[in-house]
PDB file of N, CA and C in Angstrom:
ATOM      1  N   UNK A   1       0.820  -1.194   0.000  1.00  0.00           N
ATOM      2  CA  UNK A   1       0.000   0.000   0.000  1.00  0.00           C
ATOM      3  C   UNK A   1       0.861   1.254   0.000  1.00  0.00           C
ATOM      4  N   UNK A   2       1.845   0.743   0.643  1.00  0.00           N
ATOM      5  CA  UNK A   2       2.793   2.584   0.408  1.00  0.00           C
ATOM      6  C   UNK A   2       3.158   2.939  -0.620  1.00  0.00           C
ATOM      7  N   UNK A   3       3.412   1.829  -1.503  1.00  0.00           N
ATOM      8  CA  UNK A   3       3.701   2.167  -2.943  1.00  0.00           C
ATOM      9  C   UNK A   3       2.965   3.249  -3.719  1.00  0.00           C
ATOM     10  N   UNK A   4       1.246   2.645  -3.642  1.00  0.00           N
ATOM     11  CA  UNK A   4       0.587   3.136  -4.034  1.00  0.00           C
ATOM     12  C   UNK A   4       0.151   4.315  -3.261  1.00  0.00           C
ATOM     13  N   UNK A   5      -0.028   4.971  -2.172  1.00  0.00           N
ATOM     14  CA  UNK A   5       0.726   6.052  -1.498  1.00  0.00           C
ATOM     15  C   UNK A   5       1.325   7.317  -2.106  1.00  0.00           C
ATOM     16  N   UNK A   6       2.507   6.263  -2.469  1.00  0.00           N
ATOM     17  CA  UNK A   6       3.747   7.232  -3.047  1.00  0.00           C
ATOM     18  C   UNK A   6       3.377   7.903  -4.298  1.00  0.00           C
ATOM     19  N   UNK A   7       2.855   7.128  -4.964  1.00  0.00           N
ATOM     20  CA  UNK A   7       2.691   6.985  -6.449  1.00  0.00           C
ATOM     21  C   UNK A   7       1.431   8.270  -6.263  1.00  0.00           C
ATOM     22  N   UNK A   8       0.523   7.972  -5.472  1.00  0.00           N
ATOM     23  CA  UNK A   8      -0.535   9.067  -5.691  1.00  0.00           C
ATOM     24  C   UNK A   8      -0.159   9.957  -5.175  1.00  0.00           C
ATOM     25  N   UNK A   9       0.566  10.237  -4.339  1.00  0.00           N
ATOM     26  CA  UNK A   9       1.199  11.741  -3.880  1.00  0.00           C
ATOM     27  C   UNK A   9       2.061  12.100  -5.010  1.00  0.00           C
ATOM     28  N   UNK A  10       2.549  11.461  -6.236  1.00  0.00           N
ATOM     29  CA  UNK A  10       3.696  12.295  -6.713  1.00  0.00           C
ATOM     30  C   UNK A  10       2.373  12.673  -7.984  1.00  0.00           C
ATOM     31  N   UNK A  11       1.066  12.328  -7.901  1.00  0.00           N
ATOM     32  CA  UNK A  11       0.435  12.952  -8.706  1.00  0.00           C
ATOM     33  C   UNK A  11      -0.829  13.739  -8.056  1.00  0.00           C
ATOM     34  N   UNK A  12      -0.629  13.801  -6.674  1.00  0.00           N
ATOM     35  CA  UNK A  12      -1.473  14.787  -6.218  1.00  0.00           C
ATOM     36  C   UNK A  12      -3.060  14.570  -6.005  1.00  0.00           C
ATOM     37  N   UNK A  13      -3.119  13.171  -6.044  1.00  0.00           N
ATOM     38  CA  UNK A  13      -4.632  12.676  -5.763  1.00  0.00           C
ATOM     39  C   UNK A  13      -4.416  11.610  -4.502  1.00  0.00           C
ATOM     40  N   UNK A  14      -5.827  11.443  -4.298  1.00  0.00           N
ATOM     41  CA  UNK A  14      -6.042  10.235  -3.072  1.00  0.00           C
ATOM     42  C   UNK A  14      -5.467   9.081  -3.837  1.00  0.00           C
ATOM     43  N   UNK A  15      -5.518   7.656  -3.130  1.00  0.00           N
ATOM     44  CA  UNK A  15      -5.057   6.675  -3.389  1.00  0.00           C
ATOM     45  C   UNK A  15      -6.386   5.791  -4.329  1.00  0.00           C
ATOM     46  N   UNK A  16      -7.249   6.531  -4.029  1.00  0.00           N
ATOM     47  CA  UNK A  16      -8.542   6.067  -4.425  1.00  0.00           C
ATOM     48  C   UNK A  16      -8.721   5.987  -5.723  1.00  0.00           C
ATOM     49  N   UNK A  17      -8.477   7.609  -5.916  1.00  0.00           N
ATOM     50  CA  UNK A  17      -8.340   7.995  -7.032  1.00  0.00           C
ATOM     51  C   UNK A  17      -7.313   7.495  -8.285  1.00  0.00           C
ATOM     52  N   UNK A  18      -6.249   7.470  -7.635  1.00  0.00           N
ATOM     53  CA  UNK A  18      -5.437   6.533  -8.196  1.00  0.00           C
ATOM     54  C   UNK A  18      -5.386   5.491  -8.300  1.00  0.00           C
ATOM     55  N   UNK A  19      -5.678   4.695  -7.602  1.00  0.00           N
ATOM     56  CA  UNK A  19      -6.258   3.446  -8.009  1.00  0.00           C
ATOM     57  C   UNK A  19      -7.686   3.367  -9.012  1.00  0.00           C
ATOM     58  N   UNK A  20      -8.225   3.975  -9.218  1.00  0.00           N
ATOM     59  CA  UNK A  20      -9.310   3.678  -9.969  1.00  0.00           C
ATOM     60  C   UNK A  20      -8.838   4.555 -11.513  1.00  0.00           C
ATOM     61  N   UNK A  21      -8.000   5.219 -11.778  1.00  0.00           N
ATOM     62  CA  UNK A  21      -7.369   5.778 -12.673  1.00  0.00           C
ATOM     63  C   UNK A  21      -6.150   4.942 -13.247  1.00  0.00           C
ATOM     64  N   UNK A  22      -5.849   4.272 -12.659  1.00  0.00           N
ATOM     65  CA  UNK A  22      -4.214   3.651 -13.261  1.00  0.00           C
ATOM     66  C   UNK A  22      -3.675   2.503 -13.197  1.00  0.00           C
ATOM     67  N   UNK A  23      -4.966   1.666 -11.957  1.00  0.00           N
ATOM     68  CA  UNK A  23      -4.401   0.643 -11.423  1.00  0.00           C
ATOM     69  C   UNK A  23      -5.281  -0.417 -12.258  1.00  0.00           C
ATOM     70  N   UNK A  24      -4.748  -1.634 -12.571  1.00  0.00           N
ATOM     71  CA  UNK A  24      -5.804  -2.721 -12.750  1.00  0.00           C
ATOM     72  C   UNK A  24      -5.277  -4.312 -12.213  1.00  0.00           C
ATOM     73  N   UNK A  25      -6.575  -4.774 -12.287  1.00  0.00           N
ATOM     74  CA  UNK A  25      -6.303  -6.480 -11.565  1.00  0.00           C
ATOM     75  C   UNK A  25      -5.954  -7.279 -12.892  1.00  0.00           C
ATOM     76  N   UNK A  26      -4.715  -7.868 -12.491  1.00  0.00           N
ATOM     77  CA  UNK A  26      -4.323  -8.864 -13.614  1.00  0.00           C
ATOM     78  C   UNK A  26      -3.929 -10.373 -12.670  1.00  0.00           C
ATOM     79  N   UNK A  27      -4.710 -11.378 -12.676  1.00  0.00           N
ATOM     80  CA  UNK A  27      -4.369 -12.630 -12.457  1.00  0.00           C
ATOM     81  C   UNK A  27      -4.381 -12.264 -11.142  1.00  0.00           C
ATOM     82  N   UNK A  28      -5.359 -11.740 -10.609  1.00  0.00           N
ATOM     83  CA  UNK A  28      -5.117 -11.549  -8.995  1.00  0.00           C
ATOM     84  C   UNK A  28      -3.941 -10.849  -8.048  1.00  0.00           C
ATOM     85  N   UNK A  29      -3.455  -9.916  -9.101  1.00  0.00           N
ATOM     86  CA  UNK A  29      -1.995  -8.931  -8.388  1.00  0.00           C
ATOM     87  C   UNK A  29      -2.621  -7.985  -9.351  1.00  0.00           C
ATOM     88  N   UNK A  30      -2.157  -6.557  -8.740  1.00  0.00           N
ATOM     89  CA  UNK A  30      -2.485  -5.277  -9.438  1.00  0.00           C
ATOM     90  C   UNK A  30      -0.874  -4.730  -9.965  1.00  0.00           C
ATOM     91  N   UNK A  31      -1.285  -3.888 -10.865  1.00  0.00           N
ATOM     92  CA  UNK A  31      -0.712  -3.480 -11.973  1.00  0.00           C
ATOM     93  C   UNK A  31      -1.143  -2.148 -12.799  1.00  0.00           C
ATOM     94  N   UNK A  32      -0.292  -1.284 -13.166  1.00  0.00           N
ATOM     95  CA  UNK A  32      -0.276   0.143 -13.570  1.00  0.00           C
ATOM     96  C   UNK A  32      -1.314  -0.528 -14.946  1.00  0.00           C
ATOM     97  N   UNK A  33      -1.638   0.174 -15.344  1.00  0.00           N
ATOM     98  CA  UNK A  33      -2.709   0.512 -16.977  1.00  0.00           C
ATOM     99  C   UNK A  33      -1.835   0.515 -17.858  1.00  0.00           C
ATOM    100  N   UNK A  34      -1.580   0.051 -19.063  1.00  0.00           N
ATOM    101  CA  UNK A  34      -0.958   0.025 -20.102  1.00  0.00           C
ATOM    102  C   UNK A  34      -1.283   0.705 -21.279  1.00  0.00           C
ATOM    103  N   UNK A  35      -0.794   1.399 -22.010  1.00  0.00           N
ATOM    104  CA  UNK A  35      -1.021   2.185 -23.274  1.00  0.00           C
ATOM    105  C   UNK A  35      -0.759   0.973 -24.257  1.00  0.00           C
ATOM    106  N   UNK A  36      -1.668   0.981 -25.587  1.00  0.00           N
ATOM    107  CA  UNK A  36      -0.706   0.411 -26.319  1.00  0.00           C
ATOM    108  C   UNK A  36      -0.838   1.504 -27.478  1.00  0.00           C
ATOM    109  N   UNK A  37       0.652   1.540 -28.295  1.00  0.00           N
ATOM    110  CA  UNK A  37       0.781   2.470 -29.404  1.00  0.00           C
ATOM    111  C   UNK A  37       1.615   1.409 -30.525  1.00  0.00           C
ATOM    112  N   UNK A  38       1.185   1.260 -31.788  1.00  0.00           N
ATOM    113  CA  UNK A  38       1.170   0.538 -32.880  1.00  0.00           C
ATOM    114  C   UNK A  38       1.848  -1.029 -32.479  1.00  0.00           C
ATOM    115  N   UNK A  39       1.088  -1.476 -31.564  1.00  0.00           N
ATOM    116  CA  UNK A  39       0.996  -2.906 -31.043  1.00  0.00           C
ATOM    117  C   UNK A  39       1.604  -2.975 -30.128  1.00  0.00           C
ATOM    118  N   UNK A  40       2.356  -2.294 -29.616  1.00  0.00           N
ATOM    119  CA  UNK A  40       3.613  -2.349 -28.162  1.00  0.00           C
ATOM    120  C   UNK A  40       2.504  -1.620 -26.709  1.00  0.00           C
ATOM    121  N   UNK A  41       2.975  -2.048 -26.057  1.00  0.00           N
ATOM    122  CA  UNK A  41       2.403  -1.594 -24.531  1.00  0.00           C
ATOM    123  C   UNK A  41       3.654  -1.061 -23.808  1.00  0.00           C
ATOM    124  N   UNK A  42       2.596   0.297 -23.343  1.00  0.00           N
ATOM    125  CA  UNK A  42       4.220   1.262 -22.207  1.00  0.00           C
ATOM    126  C   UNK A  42       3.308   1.004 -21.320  1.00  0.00           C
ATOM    127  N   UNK A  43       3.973   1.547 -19.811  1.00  0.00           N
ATOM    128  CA  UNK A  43       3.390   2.251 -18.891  1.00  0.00           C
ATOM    129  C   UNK A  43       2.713   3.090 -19.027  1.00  0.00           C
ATOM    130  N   UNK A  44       1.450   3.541 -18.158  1.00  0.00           N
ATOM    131  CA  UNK A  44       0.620   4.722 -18.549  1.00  0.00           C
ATOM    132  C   UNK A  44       1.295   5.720 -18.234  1.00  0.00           C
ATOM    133  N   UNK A  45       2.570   5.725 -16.923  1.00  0.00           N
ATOM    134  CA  UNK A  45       3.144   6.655 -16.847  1.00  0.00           C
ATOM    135  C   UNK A  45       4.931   6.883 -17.799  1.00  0.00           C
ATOM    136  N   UNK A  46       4.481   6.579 -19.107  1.00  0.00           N
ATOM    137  CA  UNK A  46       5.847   7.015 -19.446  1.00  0.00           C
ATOM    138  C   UNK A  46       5.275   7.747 -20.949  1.00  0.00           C
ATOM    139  N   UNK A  47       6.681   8.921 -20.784  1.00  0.00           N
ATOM    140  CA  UNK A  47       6.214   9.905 -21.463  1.00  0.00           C
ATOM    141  C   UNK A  47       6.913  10.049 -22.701  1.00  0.00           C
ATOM    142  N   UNK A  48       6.305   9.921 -23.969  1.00  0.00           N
ATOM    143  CA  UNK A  48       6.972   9.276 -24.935  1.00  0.00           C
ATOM    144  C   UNK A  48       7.374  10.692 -25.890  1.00  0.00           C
ATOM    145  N   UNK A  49       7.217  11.428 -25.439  1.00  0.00           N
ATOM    146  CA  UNK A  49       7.887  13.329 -25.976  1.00  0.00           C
ATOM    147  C   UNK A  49       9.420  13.007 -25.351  1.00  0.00           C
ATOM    148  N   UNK A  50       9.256  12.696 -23.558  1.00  0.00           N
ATOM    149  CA  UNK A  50      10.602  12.902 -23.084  1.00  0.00           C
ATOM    150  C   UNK A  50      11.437  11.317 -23.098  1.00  0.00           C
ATOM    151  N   UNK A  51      10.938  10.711 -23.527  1.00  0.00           N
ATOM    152  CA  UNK A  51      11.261   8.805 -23.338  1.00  0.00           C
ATOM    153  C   UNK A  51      11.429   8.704 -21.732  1.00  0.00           C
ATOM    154  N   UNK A  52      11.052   9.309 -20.740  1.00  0.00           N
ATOM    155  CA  UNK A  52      11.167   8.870 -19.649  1.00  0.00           C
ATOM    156  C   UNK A  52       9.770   8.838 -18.720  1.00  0.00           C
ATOM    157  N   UNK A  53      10.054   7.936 -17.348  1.00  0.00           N
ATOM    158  CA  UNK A  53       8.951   8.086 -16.684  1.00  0.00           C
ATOM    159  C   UNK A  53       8.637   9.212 -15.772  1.00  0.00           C
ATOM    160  N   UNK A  54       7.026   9.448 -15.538  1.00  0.00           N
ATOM    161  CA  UNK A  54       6.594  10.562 -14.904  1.00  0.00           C
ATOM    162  C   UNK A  54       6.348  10.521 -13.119  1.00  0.00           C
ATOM    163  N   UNK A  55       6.628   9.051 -12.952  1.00  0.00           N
ATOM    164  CA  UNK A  55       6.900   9.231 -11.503  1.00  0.00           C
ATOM    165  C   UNK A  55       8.172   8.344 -11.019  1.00  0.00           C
ATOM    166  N   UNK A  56       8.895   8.316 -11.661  1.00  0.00           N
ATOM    167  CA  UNK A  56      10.864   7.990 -11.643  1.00  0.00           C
ATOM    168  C   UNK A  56      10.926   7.821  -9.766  1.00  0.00           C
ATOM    169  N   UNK A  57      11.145   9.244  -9.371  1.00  0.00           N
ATOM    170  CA  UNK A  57      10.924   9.340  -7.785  1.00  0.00           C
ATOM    171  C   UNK A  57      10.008   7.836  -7.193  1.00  0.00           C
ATOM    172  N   UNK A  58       9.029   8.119  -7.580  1.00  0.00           N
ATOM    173  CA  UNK A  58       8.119   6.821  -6.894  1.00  0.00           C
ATOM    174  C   UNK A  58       7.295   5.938  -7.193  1.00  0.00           C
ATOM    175  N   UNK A  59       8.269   5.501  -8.335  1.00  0.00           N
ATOM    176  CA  UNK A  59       7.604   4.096  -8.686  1.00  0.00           C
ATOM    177  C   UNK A  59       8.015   3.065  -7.884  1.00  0.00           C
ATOM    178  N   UNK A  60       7.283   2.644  -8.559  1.00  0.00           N
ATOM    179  CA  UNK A  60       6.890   0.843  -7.862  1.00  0.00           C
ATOM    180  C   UNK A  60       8.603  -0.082  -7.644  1.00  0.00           C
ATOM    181  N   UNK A  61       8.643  -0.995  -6.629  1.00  0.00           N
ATOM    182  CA  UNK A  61       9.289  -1.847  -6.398  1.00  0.00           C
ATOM    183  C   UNK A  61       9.914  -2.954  -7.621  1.00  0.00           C
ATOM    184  N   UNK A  62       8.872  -3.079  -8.479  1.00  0.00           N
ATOM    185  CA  UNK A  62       8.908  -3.754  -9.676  1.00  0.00           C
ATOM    186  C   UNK A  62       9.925  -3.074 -10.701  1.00  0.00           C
ATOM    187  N   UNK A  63       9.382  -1.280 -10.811  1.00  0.00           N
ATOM    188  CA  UNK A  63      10.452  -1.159 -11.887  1.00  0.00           C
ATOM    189  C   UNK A  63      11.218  -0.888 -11.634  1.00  0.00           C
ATOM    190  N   UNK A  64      11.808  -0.368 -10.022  1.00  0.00           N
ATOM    191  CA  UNK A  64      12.904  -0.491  -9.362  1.00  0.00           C
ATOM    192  C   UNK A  64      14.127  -1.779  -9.835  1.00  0.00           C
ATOM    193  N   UNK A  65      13.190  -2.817  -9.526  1.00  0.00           N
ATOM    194  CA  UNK A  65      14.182  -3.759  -9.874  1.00  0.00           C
ATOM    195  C   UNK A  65      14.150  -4.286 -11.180  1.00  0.00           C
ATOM    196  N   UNK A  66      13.356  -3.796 -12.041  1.00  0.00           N
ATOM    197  CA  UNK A  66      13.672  -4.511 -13.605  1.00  0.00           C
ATOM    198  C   UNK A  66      15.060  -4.068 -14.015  1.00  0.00           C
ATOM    199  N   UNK A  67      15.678  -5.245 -14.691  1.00  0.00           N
ATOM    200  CA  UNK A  67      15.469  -6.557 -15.172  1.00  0.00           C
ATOM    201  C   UNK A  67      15.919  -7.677 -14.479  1.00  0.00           C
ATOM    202  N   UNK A  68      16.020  -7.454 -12.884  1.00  0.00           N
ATOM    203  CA  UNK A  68      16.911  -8.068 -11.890  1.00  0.00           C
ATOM    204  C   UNK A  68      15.623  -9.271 -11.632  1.00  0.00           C
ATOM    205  N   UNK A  69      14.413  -9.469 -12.179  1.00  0.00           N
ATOM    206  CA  UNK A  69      13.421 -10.424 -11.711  1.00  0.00           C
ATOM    207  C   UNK A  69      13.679 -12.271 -11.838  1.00  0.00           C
ATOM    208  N   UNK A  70      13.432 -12.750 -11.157  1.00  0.00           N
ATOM    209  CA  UNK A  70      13.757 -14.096 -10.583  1.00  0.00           C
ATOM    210  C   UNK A  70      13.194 -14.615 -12.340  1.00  0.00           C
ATOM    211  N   UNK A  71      12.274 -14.753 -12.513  1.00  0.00           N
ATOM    212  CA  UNK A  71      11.878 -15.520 -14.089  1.00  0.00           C
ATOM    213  C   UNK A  71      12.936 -14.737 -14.761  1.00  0.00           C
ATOM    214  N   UNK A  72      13.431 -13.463 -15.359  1.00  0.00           N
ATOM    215  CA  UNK A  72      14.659 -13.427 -16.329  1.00  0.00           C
ATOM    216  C   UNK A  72      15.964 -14.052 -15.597  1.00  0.00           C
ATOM    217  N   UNK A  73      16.031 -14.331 -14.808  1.00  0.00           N
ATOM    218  CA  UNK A  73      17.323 -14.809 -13.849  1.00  0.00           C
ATOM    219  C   UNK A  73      17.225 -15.948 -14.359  1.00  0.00           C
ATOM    220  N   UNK A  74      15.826 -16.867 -14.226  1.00  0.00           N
ATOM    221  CA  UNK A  74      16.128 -18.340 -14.815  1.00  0.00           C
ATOM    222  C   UNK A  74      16.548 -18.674 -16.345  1.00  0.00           C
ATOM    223  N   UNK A  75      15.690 -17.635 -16.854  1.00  0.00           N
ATOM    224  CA  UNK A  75      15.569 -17.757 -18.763  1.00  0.00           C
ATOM    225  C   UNK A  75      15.826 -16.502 -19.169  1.00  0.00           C
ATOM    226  N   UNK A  76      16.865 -15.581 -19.232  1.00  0.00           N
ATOM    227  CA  UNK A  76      17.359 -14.364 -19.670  1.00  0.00           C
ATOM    228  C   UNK A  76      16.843 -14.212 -20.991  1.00  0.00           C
ATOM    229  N   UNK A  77      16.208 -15.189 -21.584  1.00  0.00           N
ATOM    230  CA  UNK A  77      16.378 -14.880 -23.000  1.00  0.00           C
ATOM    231  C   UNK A  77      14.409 -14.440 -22.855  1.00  0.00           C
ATOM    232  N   UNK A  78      13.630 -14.671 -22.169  1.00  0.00           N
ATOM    233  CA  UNK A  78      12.342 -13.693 -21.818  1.00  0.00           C
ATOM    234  C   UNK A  78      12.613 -12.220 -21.585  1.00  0.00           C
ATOM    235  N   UNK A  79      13.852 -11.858 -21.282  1.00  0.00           N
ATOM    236  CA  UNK A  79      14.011 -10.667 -20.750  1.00  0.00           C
ATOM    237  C   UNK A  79      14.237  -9.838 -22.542  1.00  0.00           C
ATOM    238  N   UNK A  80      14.464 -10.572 -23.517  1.00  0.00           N
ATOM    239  CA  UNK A  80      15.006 -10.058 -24.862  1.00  0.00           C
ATOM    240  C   UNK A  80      13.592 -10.082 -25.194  1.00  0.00           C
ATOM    241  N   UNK A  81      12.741 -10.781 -24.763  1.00  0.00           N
ATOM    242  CA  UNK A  81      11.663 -11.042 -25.502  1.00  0.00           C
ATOM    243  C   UNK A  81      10.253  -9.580 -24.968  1.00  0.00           C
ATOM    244  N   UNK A  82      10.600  -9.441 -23.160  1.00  0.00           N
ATOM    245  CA  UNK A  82      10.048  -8.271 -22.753  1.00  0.00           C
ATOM    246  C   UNK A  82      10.523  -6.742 -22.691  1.00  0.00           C
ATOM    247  N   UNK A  83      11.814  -6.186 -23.158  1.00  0.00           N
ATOM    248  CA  UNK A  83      12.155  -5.555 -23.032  1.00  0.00           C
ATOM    249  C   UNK A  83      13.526  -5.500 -24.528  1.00  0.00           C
ATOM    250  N   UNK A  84      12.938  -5.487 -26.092  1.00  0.00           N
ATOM    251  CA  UNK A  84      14.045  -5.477 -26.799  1.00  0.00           C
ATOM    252  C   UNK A  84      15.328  -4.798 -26.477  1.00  0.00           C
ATOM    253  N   UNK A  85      15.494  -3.772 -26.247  1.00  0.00           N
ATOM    254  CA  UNK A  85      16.548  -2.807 -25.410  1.00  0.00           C
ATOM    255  C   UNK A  85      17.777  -3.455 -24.922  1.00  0.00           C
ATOM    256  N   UNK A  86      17.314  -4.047 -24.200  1.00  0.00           N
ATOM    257  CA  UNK A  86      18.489  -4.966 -23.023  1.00  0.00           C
ATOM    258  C   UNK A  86      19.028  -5.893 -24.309  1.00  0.00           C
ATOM    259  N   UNK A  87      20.443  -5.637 -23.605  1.00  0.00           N
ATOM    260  CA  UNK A  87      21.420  -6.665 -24.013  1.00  0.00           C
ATOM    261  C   UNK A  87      22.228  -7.327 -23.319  1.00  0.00           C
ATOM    262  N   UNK A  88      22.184  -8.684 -23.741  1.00  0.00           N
ATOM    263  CA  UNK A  88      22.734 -10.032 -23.022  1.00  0.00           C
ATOM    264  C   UNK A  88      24.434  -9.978 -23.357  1.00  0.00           C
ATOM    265  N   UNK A  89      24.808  -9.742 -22.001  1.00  0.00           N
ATOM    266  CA  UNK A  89      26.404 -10.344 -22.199  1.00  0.00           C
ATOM    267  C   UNK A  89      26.999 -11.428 -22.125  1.00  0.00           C
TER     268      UNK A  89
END
């Protein structure tokens, strides 16, 4: 819950609010809203004028640690598959 907290203070609404604006249930864990633009999915919060994200300061635990996640740790080669960018040494 502090996450989400954080996240709504760095945009200046209740948690409520933010949650009902950004958040959604996927497979029984919640998760930011996704854009998609010519078949790809961003974050709702990333800003594709500046290529960066709009709450950097206080995001989530998750993108804190991407690409350090236990499933790319086992099969690195999902991590090429979620994130073209990254490169495998």
């Amino acid at each position: 819950m502090e996450e989400l907290e954080k996240m709504a203070d760095s945009r200046k609404i209740s948690v409520a609010q933010f949650s009902k604006q950004y958040v959604r249930g996927v497979q029984g864990r919640l998760a930011l809203q996704e854009r998609v633009l010519n078949g790809e999915h961003f974050c709702c919060f990333f800003d594709f004028i500046d290529c960066q994200c709009t709450i950097y300061q206080s995001r989530p635990n998750q993108c804190k640690t991407f690409p350090f996640w236990n499933q790319f740790k086992k099969d690195p080669q999902k991590l090429l598959v979620e994130c073209p960018g990254v490169t495998l040494k």
